[in-house]
C-alpha atoms as a PDB file:
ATOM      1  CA  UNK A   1       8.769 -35.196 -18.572  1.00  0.00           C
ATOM      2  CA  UNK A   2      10.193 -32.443 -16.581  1.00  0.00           C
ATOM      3  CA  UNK A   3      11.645 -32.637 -13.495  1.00  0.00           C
ATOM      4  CA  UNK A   4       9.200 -31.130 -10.266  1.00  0.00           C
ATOM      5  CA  UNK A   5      10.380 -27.602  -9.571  1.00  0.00           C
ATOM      6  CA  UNK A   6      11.999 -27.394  -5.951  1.00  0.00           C
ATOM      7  CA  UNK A   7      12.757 -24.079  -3.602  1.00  0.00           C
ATOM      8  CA  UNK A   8      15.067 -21.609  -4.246  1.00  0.00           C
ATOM      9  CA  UNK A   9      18.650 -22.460  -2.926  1.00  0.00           C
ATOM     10  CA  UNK A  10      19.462 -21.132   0.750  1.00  0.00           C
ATOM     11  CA  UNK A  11      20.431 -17.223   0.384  1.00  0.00           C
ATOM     12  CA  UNK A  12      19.051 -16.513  -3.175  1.00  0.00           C
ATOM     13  CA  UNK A  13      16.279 -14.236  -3.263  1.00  0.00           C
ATOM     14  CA  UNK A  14      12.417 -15.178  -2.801  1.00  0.00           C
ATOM     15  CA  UNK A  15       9.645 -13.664  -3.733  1.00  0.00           C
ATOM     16  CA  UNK A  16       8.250 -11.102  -1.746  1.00  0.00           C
ATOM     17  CA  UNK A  17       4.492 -11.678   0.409  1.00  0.00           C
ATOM     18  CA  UNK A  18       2.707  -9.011  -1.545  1.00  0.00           C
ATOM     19  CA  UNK A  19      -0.183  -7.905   0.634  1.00  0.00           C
ATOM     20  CA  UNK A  20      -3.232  -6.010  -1.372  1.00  0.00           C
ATOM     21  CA  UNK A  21      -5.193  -3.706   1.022  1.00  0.00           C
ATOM     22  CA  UNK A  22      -7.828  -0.784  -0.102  1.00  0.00           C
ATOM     23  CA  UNK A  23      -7.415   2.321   2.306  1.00  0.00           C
ATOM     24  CA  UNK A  24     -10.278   4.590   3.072  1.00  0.00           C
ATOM     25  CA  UNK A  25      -9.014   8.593   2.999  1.00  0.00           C
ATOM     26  CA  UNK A  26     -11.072  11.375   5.143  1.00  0.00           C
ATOM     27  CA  UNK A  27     -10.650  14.882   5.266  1.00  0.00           C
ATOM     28  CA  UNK A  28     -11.884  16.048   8.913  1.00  0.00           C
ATOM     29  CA  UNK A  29     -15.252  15.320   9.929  1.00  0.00           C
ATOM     30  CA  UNK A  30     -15.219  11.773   8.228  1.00  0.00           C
ATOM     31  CA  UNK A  31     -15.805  13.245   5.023  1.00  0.00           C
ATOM     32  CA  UNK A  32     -14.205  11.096   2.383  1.00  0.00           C
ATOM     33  CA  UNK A  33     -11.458  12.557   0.340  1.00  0.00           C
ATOM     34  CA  UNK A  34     -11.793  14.452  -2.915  1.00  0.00           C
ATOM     35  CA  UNK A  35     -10.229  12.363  -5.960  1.00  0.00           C
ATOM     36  CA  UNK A  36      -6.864  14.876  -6.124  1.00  0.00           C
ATOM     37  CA  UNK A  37      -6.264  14.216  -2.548  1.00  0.00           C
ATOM     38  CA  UNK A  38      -6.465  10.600  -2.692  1.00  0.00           C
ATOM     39  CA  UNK A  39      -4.411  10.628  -5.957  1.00  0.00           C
ATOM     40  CA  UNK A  40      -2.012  12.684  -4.222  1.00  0.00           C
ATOM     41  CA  UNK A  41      -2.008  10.457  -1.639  1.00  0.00           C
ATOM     42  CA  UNK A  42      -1.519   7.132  -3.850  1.00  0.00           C
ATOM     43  CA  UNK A  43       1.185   8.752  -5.463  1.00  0.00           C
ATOM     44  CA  UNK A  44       3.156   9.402  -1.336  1.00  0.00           C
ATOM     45  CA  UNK A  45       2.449   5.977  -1.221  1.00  0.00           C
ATOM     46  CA  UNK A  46       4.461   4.807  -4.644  1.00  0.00           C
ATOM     47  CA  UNK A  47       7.374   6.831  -3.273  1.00  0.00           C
ATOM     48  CA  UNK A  48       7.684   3.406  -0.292  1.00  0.00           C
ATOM     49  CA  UNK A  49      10.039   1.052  -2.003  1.00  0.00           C
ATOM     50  CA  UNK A  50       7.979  -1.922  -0.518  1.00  0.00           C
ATOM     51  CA  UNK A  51       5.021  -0.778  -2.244  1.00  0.00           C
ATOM     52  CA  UNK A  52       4.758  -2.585  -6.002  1.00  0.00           C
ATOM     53  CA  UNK A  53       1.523  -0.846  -6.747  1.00  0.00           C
ATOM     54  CA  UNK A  54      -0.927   2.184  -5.344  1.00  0.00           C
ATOM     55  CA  UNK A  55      -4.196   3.556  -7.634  1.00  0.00           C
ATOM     56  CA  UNK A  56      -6.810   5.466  -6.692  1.00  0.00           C
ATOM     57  CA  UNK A  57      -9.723   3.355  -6.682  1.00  0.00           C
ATOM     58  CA  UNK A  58     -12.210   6.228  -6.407  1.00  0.00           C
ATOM     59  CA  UNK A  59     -12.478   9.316  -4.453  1.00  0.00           C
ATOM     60  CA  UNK A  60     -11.598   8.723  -0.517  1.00  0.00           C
ATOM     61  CA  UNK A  61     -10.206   4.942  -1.544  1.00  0.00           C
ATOM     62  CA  UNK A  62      -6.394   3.807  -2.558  1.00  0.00           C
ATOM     63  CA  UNK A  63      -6.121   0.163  -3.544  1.00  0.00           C
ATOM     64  CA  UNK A  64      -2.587  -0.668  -2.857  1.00  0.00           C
ATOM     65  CA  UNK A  65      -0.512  -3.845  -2.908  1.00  0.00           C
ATOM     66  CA  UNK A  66       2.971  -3.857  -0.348  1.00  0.00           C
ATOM     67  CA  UNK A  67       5.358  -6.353   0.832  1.00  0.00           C
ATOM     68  CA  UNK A  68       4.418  -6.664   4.382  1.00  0.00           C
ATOM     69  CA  UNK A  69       7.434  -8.887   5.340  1.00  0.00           C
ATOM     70  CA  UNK A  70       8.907  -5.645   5.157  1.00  0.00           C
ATOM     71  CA  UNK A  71       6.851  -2.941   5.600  1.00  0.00           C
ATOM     72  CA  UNK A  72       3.761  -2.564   8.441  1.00  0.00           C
ATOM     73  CA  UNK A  73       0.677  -0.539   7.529  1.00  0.00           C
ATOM     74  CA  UNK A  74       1.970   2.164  10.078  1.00  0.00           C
ATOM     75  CA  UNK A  75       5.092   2.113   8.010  1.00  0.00           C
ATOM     76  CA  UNK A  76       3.199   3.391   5.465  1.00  0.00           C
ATOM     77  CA  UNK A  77       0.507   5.622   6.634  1.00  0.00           C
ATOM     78  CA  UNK A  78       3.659   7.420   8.901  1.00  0.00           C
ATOM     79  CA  UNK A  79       4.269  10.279   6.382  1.00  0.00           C
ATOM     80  CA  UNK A  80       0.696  10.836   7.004  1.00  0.00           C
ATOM     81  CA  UNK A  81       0.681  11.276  10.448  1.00  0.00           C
ATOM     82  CA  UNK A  82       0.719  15.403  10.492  1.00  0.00           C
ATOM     83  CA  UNK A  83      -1.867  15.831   7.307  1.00  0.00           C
ATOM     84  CA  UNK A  84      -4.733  16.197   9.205  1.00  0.00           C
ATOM     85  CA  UNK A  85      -5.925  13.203   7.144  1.00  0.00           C
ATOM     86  CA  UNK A  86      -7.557  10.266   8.483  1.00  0.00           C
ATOM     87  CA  UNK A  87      -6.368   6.960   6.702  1.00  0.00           C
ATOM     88  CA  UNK A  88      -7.502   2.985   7.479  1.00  0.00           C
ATOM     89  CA  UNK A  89      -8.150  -0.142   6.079  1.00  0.00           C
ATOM     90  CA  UNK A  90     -12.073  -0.190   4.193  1.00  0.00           C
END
């Protein structure tokens, strides 16, 4: 029988909290994205070294999975800010 696993000694490296969120994407007057903008804008996303994951779900939604012990959602939506795009959680 195998001994019960136990934490990870102090100062090695833990897993990261990996938070999944889906992100609704507008173009002005609440009209959702077309699918190349919100591929375009999974792939900003990807580019955030706390983000292990970012897919287009459908036109006007991202699915995307962060570590959020790291990263906040403004964090992320900041290289956003001057688009003219409206981004939040569905």
């Amino acid at each position: 029988m195998s001994a019960p696993s136990s934490p990870p000694p102090a100062g090695s490296p833990s897993e990261p909290k990996i938070t999944r969120i889906l992100l609704a994407v507008w173009v002005a007057s609440k009209t959702p994205a077309n699918a190349e903008i919100t591929t375009k804008v999974a792939a900003v996303l990807k580019l955030n070294p706390s983000v292990s994951y970012a897919a287009m779900q459908g036109p006007g939604t991202v699915e995307v999975h962060y570590d959020a012990e790291c990263f906040t959602l403004g964090d992320l939506l900041r290289p956003f800010s001057k688009t003219g795009l409206r981004i939040g959680i569905t």
